[in-house]
Protein backbone atom coordinates (compact mmCIF):
# COMPACT_ATOMS: atom_id res chain seq x y z
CA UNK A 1 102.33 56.57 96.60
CA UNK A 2 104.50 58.53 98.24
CA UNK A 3 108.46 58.95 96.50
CA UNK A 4 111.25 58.23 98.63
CA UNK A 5 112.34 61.85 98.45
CA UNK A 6 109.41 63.36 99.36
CA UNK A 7 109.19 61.14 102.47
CA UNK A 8 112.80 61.55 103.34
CA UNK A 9 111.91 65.36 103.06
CA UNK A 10 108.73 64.69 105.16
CA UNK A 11 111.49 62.60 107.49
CA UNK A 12 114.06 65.62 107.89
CA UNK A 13 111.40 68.08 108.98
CA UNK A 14 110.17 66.04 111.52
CA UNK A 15 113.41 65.78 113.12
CA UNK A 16 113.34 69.14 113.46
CA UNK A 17 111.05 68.92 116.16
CA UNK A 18 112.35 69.60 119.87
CA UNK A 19 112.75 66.82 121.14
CA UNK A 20 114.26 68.25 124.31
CA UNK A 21 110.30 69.08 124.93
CA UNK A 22 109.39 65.58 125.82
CA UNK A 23 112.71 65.62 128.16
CA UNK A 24 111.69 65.82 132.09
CA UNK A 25 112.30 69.55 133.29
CA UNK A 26 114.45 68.57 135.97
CA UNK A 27 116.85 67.19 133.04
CA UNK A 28 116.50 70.55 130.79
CA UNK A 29 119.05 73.37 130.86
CA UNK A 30 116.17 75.90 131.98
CA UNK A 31 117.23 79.61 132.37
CA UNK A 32 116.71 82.21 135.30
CA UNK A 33 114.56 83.62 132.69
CA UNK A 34 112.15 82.32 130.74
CA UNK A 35 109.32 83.60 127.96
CA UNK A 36 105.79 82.68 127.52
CA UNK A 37 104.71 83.20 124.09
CA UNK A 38 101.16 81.85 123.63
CA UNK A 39 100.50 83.54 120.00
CA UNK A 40 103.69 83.32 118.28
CA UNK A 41 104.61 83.69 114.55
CA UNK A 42 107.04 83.11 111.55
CA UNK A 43 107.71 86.63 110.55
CA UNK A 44 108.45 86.81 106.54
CA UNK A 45 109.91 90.12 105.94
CA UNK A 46 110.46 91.30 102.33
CA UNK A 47 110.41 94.64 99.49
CA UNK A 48 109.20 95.63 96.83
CA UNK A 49 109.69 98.87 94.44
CA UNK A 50 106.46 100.18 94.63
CA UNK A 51 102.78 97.80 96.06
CA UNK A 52 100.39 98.26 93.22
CA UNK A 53 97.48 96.93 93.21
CA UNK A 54 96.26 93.78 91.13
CA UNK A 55 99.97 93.32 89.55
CA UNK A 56 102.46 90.42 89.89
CA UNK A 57 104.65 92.29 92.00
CA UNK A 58 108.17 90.98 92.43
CA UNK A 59 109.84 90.48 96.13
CA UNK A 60 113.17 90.61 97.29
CA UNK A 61 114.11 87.36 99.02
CA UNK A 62 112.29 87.07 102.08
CA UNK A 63 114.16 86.47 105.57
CA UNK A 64 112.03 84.24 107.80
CA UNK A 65 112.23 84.91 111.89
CA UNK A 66 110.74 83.72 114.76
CA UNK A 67 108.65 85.84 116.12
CA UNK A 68 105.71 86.92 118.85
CA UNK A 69 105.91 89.10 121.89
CA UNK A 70 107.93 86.88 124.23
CA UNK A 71 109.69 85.00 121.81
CA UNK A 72 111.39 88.30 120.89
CA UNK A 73 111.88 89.22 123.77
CA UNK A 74 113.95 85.35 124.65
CA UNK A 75 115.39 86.40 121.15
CA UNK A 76 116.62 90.13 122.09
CA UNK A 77 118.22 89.03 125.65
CA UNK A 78 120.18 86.25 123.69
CA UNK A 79 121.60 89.30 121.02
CA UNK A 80 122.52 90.51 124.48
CA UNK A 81 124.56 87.81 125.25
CA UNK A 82 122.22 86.93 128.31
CA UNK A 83 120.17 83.67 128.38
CA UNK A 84 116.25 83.13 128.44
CA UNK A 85 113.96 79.90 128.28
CA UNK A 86 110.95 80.33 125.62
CA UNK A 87 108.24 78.78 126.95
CA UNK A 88 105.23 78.75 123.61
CA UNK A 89 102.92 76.74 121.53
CA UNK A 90 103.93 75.53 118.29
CA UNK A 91 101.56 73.02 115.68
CA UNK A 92 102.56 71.78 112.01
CA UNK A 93 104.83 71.98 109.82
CA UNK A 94 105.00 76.14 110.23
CA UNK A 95 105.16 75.05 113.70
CA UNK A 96 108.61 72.66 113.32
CA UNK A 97 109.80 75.14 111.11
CA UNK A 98 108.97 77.87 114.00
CA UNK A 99 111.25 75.60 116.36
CA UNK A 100 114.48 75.36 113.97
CA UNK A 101 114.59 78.93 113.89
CA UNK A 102 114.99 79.43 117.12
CA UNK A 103 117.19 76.53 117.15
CA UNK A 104 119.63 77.90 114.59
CA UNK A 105 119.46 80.78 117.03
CA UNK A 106 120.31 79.07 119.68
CA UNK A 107 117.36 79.68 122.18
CA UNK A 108 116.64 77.37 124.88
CA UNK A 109 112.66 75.87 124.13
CA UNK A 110 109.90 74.24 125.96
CA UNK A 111 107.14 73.29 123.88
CA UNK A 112 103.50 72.57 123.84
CA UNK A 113 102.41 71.03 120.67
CA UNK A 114 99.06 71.87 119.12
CA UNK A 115 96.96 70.67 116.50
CA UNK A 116 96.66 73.74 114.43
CA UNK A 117 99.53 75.08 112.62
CA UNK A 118 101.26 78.03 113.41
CA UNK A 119 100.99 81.58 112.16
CA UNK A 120 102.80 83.23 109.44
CA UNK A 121 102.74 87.52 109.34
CA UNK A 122 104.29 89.20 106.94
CA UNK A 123 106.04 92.73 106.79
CA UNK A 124 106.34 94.37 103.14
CA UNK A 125 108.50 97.43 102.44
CA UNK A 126 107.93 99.86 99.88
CA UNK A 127 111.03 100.56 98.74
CA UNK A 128 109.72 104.12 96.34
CA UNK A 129 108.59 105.53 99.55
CA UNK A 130 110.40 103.33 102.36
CA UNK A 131 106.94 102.74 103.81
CA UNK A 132 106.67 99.49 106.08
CA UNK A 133 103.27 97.38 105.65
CA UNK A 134 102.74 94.79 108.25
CA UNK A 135 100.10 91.91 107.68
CA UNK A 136 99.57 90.14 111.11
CA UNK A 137 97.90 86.31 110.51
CA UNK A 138 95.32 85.38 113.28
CA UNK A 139 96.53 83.04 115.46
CA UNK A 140 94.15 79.38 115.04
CA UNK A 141 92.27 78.26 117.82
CA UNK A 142 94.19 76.55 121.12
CA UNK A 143 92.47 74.08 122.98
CA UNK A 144 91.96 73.72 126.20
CA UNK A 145 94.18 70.30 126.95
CA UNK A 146 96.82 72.39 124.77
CA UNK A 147 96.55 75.57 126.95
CA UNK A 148 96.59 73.61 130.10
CA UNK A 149 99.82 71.64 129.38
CA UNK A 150 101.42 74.60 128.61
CA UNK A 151 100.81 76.05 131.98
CA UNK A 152 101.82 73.14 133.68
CA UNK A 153 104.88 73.01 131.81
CA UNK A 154 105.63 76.71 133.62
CA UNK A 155 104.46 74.86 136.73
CA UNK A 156 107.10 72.59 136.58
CA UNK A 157 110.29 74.91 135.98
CA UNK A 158 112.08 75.62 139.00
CA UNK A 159 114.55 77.78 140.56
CA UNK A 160 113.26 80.48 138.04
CA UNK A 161 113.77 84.51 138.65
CA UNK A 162 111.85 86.02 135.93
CA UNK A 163 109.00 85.39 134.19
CA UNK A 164 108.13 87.37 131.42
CA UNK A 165 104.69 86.96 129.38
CA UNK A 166 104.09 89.04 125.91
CA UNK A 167 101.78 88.96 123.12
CA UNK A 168 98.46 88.71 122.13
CA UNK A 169 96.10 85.38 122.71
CA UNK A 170 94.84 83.28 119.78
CA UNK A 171 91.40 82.08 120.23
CA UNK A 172 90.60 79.21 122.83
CA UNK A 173 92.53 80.52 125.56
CA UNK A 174 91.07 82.36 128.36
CA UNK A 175 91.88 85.86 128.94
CA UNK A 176 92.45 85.38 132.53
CA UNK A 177 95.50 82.84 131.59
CA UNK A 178 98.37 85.90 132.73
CA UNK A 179 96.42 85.95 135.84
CA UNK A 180 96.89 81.97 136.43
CA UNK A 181 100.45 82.87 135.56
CA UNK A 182 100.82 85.63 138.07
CA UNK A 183 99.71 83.15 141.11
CA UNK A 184 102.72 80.28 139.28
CA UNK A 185 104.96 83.25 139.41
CA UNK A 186 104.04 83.58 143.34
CA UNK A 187 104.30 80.45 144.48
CA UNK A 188 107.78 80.60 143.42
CA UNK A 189 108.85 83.89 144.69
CA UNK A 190 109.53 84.90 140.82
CA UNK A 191 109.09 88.37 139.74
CA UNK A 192 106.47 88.53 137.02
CA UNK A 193 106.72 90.74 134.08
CA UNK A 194 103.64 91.27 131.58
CA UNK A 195 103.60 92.83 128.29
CA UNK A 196 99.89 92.25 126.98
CA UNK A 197 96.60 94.20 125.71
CA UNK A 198 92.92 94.09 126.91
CA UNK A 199 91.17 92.12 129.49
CA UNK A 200 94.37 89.62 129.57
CA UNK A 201 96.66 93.04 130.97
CA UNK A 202 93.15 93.96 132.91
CA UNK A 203 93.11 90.47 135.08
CA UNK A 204 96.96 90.11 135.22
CA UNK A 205 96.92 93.44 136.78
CA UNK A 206 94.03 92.33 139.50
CA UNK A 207 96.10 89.03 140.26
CA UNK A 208 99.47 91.26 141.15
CA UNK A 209 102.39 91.53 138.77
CA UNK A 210 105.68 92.56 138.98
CA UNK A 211 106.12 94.80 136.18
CA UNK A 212 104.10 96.01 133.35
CA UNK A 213 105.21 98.17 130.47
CA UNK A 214 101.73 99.55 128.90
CA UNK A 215 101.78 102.02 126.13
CA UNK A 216 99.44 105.23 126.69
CA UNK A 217 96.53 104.02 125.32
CA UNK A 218 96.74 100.67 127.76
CA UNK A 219 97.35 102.86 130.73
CA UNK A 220 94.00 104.65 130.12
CA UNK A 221 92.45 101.39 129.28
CA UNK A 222 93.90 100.06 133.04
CA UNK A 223 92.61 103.23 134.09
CA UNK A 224 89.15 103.15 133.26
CA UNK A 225 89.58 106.69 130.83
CA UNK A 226 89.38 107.46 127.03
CA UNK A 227 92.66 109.23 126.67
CA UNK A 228 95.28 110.18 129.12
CA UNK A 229 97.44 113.59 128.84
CA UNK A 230 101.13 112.99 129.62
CA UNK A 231 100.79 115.18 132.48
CA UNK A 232 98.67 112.60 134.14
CA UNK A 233 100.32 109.31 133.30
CA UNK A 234 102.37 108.98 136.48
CA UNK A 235 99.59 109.68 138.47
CA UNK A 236 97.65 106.84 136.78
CA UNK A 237 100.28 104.57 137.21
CA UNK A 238 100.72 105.39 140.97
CA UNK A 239 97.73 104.04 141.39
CA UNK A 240 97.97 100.93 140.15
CA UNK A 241 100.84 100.57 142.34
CA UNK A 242 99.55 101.65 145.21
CA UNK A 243 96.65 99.30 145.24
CA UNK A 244 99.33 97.14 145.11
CA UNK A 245 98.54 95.58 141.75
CA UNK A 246 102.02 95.91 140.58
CA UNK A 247 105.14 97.38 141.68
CA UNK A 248 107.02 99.17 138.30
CA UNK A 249 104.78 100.53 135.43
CA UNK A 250 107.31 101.02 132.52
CA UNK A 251 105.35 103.32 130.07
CA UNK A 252 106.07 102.90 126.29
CA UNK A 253 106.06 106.28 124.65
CA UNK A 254 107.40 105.24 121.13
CA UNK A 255 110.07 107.87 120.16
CA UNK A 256 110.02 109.87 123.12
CA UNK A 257 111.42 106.82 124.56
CA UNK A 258 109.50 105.42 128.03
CA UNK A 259 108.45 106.86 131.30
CA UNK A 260 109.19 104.66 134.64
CA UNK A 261 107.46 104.70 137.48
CA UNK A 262 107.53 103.19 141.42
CA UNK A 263 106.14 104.00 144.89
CA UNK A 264 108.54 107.32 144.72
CA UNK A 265 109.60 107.10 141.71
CA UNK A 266 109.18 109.02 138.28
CA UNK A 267 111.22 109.63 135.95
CA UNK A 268 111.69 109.89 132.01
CA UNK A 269 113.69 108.35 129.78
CA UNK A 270 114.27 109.64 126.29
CA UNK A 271 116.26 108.21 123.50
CA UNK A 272 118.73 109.74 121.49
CA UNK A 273 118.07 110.46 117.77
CA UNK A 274 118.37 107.60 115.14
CA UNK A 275 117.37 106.69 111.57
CA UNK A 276 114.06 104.62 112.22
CA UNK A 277 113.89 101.60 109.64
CA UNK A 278 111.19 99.61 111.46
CA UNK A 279 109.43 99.36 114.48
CA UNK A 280 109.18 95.66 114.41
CA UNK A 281 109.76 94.36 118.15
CA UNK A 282 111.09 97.70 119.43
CA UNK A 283 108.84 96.91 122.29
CA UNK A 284 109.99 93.67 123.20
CA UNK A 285 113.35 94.25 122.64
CA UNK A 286 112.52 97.28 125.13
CA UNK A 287 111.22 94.15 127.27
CA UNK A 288 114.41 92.20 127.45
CA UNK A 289 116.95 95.05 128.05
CA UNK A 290 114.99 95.56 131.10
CA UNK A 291 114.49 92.15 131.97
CA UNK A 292 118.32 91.23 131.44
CA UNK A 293 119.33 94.43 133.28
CA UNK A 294 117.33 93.10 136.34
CA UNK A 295 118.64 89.77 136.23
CA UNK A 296 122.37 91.42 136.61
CA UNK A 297 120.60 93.42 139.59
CA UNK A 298 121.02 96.50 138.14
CA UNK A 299 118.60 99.70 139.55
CA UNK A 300 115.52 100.53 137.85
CA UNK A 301 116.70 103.21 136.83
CA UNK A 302 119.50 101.96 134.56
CA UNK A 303 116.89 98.58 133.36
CA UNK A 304 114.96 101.02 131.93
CA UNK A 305 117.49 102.84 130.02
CA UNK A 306 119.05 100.49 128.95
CA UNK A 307 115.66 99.18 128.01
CA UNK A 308 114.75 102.29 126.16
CA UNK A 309 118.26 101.90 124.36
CA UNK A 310 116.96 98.68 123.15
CA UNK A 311 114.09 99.55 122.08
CA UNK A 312 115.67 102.58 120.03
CA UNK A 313 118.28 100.28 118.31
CA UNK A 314 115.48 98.00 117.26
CA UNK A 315 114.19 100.70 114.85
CA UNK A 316 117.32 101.32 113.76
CA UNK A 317 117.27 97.91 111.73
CA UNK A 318 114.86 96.41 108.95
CA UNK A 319 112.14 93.88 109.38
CA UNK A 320 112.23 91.98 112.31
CA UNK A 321 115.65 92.26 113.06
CA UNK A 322 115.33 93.06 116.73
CA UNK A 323 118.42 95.45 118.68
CA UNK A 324 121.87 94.94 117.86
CA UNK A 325 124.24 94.80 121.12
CA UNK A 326 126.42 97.11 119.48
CA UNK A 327 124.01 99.76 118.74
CA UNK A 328 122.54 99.27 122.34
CA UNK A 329 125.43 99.78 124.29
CA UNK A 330 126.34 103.10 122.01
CA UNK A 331 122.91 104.31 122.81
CA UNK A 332 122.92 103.14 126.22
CA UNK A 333 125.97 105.52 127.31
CA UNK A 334 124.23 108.46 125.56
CA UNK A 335 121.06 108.33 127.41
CA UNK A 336 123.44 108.12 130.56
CA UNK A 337 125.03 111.08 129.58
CA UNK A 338 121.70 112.90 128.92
């Protein structure tokens, strides 16, 4: 028999659920931005002295974040002090717990509910050597009814500008599900923005994007090639665009910062120096100051900068802590001074 606390517990944590999901879309505070996150993750970040092996090892308190490539990214625009709609799939009690995070942050959701629960990673520092370990949990297997409402959720957003998809897939759903996206994104004139790995960045690519911001070893996957020299990443990327597959390839090149590239465009973009903590959703930080730079119709050229100062502050902080506005904006007037 169950006690009255532990249903009352049972009780609180079900409340926690967002109930704005079930609310018709034409009712929901949706913004000109919105996420898809179709993998995401509570990220427990946490130390210890030293990792040795088969010993009790005592942890600093862990700090629990919602995470996952475009949840971050929803995440970084709001640290901002822009606004983005997280579109993801969420499943028991990790999964209630997922949406109360973002909650306490603020973060407008729309939620698919699945059976499975959903991931936990973790991210360990060492503090003896101030070496980051990062366990990433497989995401459990979506289902197709799950997969499908999500989608039609996107279907039915309107008057959206951006739409930015991130992150890996769990098993169950299709790798041509950024492609489906892409044609959504067309039919309503958005600008699609894709931040993926594999076959899923192969087909999205094929179906026309916006925007993609590959790192070098996804640009010579695109490409067809084993390893690509610097010297011959914008003319990879040119390609791309001029089979008019996409229109901006943003490069990620870690700490030499990013390379964009257009039609008639190329250009570099390095970051200043900084004390690197963690690279924990540099990337998708990266993601959002580009994405809330074009939403304020700023050039390219400054999205990506200011992208690239993202990115940069991201490091600067431990665990998943994403980019701090005030580091960004004292980075952001260096690399415009560069």
């Amino acid at each position: 028999m169950i006690s009255n606390k532990v249903k009352a517990c049972v009780d609180s944590l079900n409340n926690l659920r967002d109930k704005s999901s079930n609310v018709p879309l034409k009712y929901k505070k949706v913004s000109k931005v919105i996420t898809i996150t179709f993998n995401p993750a509570i990220d427990k970040s946490t130390s210890v002295k030293i990792l040795i092996p088969e010993k009790k090892l005592n942890c600093a308190i862990p700090i629990y974040e919602p995470g996952g490539g475009g949840i971050n990214v929803a995440r970084a625009i709001k640290k901002l002090g822009g606004e983005a709609t997280a579109v993801y799939l969420a499943g028991g009690y990790s999964g209630i717990k997922f949406t109360q995070l973002l909650t306490e942050e603020s973060i407008e959701s729309i939620v698919t509910e699945t059976q499975n629960n959903t991931r936990e990673n973790l991210v360990v520092v060492e503090d003896s050597t101030n070496k980051q370990f990062r366990f990433g949990m497989p995401g459990l297997k979506v289902t197709e009814p799950e997969w499908q409402a999500c989608l039609k959720s996107i279907e039915n957003i309107n008057d959206v500008d951006f739409i930015v998809a991130s992150g890996s897939l769990p098993e169950g759903i299709p790798t041509d599900i950024f492609a489906k996206i892409a044609l959504i994104a067309q039919q309503k004139k958005a600008k699609f923005i894709v931040d993926t790995t594999g076959e899923a960045l192969k087909q999205a690519v094929q179906a026309g994007v916006y925007l993609i911001k590959p790192n070098l070893g996804e640009l010579s996957s695109l490409s067809g090639q084993e390893e690509l020299s610097l010297e011959s990443v914008s003319n990879v990327a040119r390609e791309l665009i001029e089979k008019g597959k996409c229109e901006v390839v943003a490069v990620s090149m870690g700490a030499e910062g990013a390379m964009l590239i257009t039609k008639d465009l190329t250009i570099s973009v390095k970051p200043p120096n900084v004390d690197r903590k963690s690279t924990v959703g540099a990337g998708d930080s990266m993601v959002a100051g580009i994405v809330l730079s074009l939403s304020k119709n700023k050039s390219l050229i400054e999205s990506v900068q200011y992208g690239v100062a993202c990115g940069t502050a991201a490091t600067m902080n431990e665990g998943s802590e994403l980019c701090r506005k005030e580091d960004v904006e004292r980075l952001y007037k260096l690399i415009q001074g560069q």
